[in-house]
Protein backbone atom coordinates (compact mmCIF):
# COMPACT_ATOMS: atom_id res chain seq x y z
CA UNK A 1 106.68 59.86 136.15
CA UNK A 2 107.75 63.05 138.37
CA UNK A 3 110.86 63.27 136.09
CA UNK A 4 108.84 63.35 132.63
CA UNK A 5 106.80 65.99 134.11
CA UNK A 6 110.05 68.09 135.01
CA UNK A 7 111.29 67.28 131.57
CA UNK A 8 108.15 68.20 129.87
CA UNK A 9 108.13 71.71 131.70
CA UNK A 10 111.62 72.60 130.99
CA UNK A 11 111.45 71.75 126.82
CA UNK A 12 107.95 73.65 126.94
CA UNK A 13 109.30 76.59 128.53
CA UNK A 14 112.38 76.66 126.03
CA UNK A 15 110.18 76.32 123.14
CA UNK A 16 108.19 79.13 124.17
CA UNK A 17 110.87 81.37 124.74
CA UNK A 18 112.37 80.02 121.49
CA UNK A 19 109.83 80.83 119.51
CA UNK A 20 109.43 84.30 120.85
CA UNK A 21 112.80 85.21 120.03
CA UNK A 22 112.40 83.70 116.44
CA UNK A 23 109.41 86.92 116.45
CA UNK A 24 105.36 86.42 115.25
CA UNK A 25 105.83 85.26 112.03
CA UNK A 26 106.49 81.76 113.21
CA UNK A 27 103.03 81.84 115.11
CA UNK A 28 101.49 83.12 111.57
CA UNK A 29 103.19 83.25 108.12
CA UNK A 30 105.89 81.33 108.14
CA UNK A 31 108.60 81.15 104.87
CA UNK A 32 109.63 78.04 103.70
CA UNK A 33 112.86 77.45 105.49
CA UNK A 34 110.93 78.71 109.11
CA UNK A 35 108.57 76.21 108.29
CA UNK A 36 110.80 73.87 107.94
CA UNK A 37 112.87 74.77 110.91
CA UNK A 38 110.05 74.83 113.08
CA UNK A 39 108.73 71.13 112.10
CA UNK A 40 112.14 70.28 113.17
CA UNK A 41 112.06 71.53 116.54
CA UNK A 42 108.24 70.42 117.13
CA UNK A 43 110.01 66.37 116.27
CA UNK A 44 113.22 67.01 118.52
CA UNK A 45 111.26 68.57 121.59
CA UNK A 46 109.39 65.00 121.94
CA UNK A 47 112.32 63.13 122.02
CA UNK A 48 113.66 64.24 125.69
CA UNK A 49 110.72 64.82 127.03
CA UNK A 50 109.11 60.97 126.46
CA UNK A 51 112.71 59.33 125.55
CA UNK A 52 114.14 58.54 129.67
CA UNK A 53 117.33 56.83 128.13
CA UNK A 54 118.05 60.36 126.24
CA UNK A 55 120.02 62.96 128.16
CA UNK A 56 118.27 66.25 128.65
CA UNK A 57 120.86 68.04 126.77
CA UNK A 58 120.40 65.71 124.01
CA UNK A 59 117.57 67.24 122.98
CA UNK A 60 118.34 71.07 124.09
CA UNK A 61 121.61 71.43 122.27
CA UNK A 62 119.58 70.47 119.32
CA UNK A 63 116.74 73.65 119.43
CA UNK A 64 119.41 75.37 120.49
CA UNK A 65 121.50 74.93 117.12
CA UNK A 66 118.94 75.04 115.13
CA UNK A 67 117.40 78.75 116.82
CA UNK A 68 120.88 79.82 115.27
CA UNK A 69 120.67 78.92 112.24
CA UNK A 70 117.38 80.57 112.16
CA UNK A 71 119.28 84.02 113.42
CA UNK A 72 122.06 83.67 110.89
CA UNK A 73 120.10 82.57 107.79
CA UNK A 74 116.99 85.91 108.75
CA UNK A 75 120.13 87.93 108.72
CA UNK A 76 121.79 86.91 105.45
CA UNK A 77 118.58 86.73 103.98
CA UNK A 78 117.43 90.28 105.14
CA UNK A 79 121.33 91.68 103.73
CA UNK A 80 121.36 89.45 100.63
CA UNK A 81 118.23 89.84 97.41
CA UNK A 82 119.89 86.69 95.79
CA UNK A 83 120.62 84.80 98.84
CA UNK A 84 116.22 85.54 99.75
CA UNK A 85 115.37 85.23 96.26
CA UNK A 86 117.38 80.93 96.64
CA UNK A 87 116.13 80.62 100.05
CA UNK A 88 112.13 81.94 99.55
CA UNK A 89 111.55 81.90 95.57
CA UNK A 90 109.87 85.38 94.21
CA UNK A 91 106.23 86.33 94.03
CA UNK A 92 104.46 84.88 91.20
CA UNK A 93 101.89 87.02 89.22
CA UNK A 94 99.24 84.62 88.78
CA UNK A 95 96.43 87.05 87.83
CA UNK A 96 96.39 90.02 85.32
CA UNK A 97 93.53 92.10 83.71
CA UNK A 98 94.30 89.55 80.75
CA UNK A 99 93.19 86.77 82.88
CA UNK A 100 95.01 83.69 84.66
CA UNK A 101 97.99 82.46 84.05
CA UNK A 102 97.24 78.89 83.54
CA UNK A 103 100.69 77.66 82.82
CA UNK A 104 102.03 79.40 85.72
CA UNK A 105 99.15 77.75 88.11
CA UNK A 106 100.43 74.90 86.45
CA UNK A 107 104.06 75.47 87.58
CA UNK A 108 103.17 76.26 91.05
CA UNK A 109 101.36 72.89 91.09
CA UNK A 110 97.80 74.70 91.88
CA UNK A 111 94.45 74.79 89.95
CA UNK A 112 91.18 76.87 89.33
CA UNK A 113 89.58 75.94 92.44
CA UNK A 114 92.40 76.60 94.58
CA UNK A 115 93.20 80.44 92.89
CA UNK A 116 89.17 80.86 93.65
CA UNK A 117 89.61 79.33 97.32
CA UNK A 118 92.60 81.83 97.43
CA UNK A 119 90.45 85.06 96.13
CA UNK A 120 87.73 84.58 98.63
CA UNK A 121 89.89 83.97 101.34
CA UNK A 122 91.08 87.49 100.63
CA UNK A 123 88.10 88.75 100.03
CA UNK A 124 87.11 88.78 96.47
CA UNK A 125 84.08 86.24 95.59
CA UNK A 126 84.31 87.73 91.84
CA UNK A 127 86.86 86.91 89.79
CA UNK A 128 85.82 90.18 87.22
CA UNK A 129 86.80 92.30 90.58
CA UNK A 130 89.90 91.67 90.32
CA UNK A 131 93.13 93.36 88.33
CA UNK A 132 96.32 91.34 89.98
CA UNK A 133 97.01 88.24 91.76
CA UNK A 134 100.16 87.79 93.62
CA UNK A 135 100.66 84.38 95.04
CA UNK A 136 103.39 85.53 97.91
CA UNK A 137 106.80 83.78 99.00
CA UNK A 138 104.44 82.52 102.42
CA UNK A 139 101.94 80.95 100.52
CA UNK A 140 99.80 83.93 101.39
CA UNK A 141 97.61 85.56 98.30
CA UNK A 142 97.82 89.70 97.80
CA UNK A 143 95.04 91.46 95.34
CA UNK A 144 94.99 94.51 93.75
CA UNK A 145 91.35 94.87 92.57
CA UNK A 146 89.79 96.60 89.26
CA UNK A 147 89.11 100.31 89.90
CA UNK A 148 85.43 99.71 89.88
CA UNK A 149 85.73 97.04 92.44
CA UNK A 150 87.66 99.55 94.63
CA UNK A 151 86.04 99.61 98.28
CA UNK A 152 84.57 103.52 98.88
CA UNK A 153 86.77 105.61 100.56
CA UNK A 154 86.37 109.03 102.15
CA UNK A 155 89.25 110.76 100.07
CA UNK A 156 87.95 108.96 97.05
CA UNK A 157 84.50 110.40 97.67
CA UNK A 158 85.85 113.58 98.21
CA UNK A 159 84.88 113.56 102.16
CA UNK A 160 86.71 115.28 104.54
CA UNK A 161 86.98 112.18 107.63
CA UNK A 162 87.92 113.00 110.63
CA UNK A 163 91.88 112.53 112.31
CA UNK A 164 92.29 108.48 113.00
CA UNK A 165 92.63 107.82 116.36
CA UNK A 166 93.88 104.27 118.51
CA UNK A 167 91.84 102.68 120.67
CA UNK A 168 92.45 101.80 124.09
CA UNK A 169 91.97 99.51 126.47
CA UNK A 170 91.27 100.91 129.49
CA UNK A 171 89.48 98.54 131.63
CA UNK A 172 90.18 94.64 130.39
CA UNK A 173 88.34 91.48 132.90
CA UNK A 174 87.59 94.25 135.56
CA UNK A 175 91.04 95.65 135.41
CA UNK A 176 91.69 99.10 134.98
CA UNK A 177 94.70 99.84 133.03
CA UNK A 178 96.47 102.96 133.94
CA UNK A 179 99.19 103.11 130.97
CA UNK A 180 96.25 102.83 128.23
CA UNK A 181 94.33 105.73 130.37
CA UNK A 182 96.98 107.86 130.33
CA UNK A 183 97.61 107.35 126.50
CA UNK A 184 94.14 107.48 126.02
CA UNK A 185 93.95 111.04 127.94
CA UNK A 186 91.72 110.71 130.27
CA UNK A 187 91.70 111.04 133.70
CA UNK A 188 90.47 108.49 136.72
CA UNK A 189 88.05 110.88 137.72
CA UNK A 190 86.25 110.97 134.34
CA UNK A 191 86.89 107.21 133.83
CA UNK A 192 84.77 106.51 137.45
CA UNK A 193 82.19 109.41 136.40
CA UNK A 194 81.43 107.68 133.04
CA UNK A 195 81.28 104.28 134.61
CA UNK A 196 78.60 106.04 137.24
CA UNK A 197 77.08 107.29 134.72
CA UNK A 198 76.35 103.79 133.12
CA UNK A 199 75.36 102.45 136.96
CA UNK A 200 78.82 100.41 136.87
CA UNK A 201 81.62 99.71 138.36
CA UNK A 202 85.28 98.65 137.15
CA UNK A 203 85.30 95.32 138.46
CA UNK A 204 81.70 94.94 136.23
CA UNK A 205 83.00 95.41 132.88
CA UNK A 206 84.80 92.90 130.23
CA UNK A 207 85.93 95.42 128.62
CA UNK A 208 86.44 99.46 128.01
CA UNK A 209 88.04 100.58 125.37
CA UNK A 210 88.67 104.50 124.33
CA UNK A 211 88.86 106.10 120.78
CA UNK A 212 89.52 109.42 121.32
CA UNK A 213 86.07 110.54 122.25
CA UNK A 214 84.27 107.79 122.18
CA UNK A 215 83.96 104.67 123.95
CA UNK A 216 83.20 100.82 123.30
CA UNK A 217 81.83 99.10 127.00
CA UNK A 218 80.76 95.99 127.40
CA UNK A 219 79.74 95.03 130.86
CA UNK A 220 80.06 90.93 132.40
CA UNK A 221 76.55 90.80 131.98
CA UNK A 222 74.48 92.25 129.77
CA UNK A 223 74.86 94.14 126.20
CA UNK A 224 77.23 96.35 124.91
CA UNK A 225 77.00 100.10 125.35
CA UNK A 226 78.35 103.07 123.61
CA UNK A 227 79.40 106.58 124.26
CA UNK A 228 81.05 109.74 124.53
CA UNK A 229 83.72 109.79 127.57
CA UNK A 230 85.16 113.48 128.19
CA UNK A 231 88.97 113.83 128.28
């Protein structure tokens, strides 16, 4: 039992460092040939780690081959439009201002329901909102909508906005995180005099977080607050 557990531990850790390596878009929106790839591993990393008769390295050498292939097919692909185009297909257009294309749902093996299940999903609950529909190599659905269905914009509505700013965290679970503070430009001081100010202290917030001026805290107990925090 001891050794399973051992074996268990060492495949998990190798998967996870596997799949960090392979980058985020096999924890979100995967192409067809990662998906693929990564069913494969999820099947061969149960093999050593319930299979006693199996050699460790049996089921290693495996991931390990096929984390490769996933290196050297990403960088033909990324080097070669043809070689992407035969490994991922194109983006289909499967909504114009003329309507859908019914013969190209057809093709792609989808109907009505599941373009309308697509449009909400990003968004759209109309189907008069919207100009194009691209069904994307991941399975994912992009939309350009009509120019009345447009969301309202500052620059549209001829309003000057104000310079975008990041937010930062600056205190996370009671932690007070020095990097963000610096980005954020503030200063310790003013960080413990706005906390005072709010009859807190560090170890009594969830979270902080900075946008330029202003600042998002929500204490362990209690409801959010809002403010101004000077720099």
């Amino acid at each position: 039992m001891l050794v399973v557990f051992v074996r268990s531990i060492i495949v998990y850790v190798m998967l996870l460092v596997i799949m960090r390596l392979m980058g985020k878009r096999q924890l979100s929106e995967l192409q067809p040939f990662e998906f693929a790839i990564t069913l494969i591993i999820a099947e061969l990393a149960c093999v050593p780690m319930s299979e006693m008769q199996v050699p460790l390295l049996y089921g290693v050498i495996p991931i390990f081959t096929l984390f490769i292939l996933h290196l050297f097919i990403t960088k033909v692909a990324g080097k070669s439009l043809r070689f992407n185009r035969l490994l991922n297909g194109k983006p289909k257009l499967v909504m114009t201002p003329n309507g859908m294309d019914m013969r190209l749902l057809k093709k792609l093996d989808m109907n009505v329901m599941d373009l309308l299940h697509a449009l909400r999903s990003a968004g759209y609950f109309d189907p008069n909102d919207v100009a194009y529909a691209i069904l994307e190599t991941n399975g994912q659905l992009s939309v350009l909508p009509k120019a009345e269905a447009t969301p309202l914009t500052p620059s549209s509505a001829g309003i000057e906005s104000e310079k975008v700013a990041l937010s930062y965290p600056v205190i996370m679970e009671g932690v007070v995180e020095h990097t963000n503070l610096q980005l954020a430009g503030v200063s310790e001081a003013k960080l413990m005099d706005f906390l005072k100010e709010k009859g807190l202290k560090p170890a009594e917030v969830s979270l902080l977080a900075v946008t330029g001026k202003n600042a998002y805290l929500q204490p362990k107990k209690g409801s959010a607050l809002q403010g101004e925090i000077a720099s």
